[in-house]
N, C-alpha and C. Protein backbone atom coordinates (compact mmCIF):
# COMPACT_ATOMS: atom_id res chain seq x y z
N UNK A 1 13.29 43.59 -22.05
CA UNK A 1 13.60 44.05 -20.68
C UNK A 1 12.63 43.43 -19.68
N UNK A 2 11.70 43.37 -19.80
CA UNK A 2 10.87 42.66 -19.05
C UNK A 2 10.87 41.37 -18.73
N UNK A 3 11.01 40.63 -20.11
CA UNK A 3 11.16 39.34 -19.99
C UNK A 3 12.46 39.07 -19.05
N UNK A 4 13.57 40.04 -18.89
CA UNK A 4 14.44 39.70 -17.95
C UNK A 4 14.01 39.94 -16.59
N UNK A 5 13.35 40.84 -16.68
CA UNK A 5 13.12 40.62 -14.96
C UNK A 5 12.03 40.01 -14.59
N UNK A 6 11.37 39.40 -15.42
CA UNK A 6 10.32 37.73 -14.85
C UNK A 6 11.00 36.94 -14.85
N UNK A 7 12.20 36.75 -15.46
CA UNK A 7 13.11 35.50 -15.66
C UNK A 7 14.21 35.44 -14.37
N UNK A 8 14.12 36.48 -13.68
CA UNK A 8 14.70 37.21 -13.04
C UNK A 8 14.25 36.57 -11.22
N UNK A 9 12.42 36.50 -11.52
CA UNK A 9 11.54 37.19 -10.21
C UNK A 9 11.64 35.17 -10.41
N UNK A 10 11.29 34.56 -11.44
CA UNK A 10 11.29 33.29 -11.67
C UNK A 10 12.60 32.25 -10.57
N UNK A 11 13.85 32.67 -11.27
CA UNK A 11 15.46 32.04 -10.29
C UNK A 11 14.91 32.41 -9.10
N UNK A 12 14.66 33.30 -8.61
CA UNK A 12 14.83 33.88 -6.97
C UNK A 12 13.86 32.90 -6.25
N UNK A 13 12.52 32.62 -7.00
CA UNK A 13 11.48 32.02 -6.31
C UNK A 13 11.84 30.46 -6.61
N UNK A 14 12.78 30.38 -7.19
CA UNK A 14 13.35 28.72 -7.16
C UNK A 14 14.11 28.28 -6.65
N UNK A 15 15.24 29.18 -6.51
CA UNK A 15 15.90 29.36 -5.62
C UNK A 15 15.18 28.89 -3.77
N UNK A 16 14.88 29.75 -3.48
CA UNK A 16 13.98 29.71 -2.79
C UNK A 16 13.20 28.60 -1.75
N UNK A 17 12.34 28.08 -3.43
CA UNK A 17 11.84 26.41 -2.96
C UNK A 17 12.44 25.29 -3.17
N UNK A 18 13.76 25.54 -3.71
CA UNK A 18 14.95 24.19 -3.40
C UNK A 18 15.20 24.41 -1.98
N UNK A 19 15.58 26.05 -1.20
CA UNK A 19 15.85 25.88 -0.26
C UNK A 19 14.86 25.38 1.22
N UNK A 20 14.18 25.76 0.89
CA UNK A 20 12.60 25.10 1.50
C UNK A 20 12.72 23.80 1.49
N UNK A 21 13.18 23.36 0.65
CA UNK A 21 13.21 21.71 0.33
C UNK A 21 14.48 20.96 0.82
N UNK A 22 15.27 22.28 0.36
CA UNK A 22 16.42 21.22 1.87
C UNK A 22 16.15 21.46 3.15
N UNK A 23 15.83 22.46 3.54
CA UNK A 23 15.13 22.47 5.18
C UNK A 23 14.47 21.30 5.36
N UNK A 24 13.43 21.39 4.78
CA UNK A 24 11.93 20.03 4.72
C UNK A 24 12.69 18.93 4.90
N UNK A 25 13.54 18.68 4.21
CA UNK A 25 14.92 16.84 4.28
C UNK A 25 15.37 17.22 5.67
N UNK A 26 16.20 18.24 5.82
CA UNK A 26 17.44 18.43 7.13
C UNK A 26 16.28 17.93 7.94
N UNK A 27 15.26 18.71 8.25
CA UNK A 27 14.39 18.03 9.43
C UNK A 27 13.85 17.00 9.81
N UNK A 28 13.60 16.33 8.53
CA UNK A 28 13.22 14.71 8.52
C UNK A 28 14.36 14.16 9.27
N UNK A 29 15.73 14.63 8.41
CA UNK A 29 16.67 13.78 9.01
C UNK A 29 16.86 14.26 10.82
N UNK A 30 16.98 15.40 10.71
CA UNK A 30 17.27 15.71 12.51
C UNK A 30 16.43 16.54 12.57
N UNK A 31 15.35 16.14 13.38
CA UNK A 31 13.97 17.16 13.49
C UNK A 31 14.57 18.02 14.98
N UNK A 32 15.48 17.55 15.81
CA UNK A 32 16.09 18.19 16.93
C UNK A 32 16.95 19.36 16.51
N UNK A 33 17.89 19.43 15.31
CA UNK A 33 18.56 20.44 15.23
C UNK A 33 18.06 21.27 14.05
N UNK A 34 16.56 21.03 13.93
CA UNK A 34 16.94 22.16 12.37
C UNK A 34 15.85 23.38 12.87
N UNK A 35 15.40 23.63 13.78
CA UNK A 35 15.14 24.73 14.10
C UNK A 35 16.31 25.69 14.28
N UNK A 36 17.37 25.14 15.04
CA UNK A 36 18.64 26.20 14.78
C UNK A 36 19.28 26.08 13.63
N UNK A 37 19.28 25.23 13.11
CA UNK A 37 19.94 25.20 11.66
C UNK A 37 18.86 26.36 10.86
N UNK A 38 17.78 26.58 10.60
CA UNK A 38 17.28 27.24 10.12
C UNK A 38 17.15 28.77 10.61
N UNK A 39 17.79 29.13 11.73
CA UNK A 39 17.92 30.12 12.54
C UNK A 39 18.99 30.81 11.57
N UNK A 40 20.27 29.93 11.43
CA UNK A 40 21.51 29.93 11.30
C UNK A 40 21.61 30.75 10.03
N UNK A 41 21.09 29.47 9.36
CA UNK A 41 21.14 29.81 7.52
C UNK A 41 20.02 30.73 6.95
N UNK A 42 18.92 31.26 8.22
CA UNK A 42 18.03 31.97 6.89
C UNK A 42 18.86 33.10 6.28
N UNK A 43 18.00 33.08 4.90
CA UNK A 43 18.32 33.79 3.91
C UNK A 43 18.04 35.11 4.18
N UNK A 44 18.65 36.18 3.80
CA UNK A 44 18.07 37.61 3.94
C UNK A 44 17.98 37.90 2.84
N UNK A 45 16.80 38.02 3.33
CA UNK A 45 15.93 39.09 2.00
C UNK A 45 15.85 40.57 1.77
């Protein structure tokens, strides 16, 4: 049981820093629109 919910706390926080990581690209590519793009799409937690 445990091991499922570290395996659990593990996806979410990877989740996570893929999405971090497409932000980090979108902005390289258009540093003008990804403040609202990131407005748009944050995640709720």
């Amino acid at each position: 049981y445990e091991q499922v919910e570290v395996q659990k706390k593990y996806d979410e926080s990877l989740c996570f820093c893929s999405y971090f990581r497409l932000v980090i690209v979108f902005h390289r590519s258009y540093p003008t629109g990804a403040p609202a793009y990131i407005n748009i799409h944050r995640p709720t937690t």
